[in-house]
Protein backbone atom coordinates (compact mmCIF):
# COMPACT_ATOMS: atom_id res chain seq x y z
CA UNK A 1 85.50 -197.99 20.41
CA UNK A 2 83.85 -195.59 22.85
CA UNK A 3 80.99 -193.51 21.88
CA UNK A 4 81.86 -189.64 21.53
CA UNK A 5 79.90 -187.17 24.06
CA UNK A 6 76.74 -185.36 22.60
CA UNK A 7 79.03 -182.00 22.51
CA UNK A 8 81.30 -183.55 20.32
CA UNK A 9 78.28 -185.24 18.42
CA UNK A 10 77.16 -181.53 18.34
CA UNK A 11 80.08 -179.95 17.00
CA UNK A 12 80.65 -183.02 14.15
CA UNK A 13 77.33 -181.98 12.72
CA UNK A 14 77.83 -178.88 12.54
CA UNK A 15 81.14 -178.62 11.06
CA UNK A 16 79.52 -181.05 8.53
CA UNK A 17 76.14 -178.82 7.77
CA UNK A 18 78.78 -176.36 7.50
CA UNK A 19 80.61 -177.80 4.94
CA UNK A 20 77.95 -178.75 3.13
CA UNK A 21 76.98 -175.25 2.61
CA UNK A 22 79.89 -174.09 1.64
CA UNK A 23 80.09 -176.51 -1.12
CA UNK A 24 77.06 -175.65 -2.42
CA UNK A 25 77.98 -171.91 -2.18
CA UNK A 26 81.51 -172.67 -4.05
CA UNK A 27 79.14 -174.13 -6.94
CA UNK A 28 76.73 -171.33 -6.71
CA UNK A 29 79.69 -168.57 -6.75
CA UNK A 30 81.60 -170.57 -9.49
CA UNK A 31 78.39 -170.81 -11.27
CA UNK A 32 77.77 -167.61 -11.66
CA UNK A 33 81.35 -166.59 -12.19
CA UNK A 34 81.26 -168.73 -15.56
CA UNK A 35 77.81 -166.92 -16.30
CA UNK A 36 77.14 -169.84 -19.44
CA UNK A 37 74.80 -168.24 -21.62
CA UNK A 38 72.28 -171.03 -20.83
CA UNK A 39 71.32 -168.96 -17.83
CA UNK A 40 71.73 -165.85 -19.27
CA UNK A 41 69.62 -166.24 -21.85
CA UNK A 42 66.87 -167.70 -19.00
CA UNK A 43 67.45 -165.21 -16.79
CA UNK A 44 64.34 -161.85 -18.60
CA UNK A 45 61.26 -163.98 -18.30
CA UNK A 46 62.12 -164.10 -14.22
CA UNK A 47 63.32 -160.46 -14.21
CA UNK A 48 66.46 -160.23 -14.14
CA UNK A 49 68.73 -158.84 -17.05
CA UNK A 50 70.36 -160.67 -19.59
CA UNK A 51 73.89 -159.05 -18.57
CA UNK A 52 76.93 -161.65 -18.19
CA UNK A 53 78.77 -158.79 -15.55
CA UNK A 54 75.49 -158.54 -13.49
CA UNK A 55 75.92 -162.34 -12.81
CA UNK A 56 79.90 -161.87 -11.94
CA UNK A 57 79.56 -159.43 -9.64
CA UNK A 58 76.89 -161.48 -8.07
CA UNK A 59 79.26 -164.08 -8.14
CA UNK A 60 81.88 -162.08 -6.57
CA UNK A 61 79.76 -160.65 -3.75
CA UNK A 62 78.90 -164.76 -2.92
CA UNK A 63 81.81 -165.82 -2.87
CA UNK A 64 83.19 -163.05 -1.09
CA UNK A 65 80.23 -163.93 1.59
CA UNK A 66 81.03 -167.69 1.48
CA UNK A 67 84.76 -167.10 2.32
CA UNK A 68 83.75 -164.95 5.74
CA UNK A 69 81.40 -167.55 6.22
CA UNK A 70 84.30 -169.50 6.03
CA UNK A 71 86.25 -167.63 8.32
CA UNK A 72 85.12 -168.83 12.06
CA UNK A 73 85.77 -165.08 13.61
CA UNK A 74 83.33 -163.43 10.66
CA UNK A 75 80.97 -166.68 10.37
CA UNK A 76 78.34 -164.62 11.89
CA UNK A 77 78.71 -161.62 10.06
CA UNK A 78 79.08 -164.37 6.29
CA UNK A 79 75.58 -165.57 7.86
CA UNK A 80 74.04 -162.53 8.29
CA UNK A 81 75.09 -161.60 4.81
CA UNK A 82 74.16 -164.73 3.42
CA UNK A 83 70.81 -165.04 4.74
CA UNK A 84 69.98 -161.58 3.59
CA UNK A 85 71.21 -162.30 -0.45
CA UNK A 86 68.59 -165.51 -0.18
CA UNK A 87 65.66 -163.10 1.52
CA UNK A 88 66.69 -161.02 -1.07
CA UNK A 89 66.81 -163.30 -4.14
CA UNK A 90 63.38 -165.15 -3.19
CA UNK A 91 61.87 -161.86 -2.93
CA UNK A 92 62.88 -160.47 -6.46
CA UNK A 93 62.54 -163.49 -8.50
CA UNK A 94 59.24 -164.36 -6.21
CA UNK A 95 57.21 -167.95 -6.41
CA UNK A 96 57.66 -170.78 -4.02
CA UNK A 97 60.99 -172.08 -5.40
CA UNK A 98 63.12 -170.11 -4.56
CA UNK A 99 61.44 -169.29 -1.27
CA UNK A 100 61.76 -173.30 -0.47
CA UNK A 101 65.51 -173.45 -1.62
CA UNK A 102 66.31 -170.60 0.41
CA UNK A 103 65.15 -171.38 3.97
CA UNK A 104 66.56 -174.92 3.98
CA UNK A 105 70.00 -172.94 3.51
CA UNK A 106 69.53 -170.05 5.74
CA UNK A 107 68.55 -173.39 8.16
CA UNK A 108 71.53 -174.66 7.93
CA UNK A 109 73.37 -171.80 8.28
CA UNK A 110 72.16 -170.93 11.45
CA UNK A 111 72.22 -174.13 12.90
């Protein structure tokens, strides 16, 4: 079995870091989609209403951003898109969580 060229390499990790994110978007869209009460009723101490349609359009707009993500002709535009809902999200709900789970993402996005 003959070793594959780093370009090849190259492009095997990416469509993997690719997928990867795009799984974790699914469950992130879906998530929100289902909007359990769980989360709704955690959701006022971080500042964010208590309002199951605030969470399904949220869900909506990701998943809408995951599928031209998806898309290899709009990837960069899903990207662009995607990176600004995390800048977005760590910025309202503040702290170093969310700031920490959204660079590894935007990361791997762009890479």
């Amino acid at each position: 079995m003959s070793r594959p060229e780093p370009v090849q390499r190259e492009r095997i990790l990416g469509w993997g870091l690719s997928g990867l994110v795009l799984l974790f978007l699914a469950m992130d869209a879906g998530g929100k989609l289902i909007a359990p009460a769980q989360m709704i009723a955690y959701s006022p101490p971080i500042g964010i209403p208590a309002e199951p349609g605030l969470y399904q359009q949220l869900g909506v707009i990701l998943a809408v951003c995951a599928l031209l993500y998806a898309v290899p002709r709009t990837a960069v535009l899903g990207a662009i898109l995607l990176t600004a809902i995390w800048a977005a999200q760590s910025r309202c709900t503040g702290g170093w969580a969310a700031r920490c789970s959204a660079t590894p993402c935007s990361a791997c996005i762009w890479a």
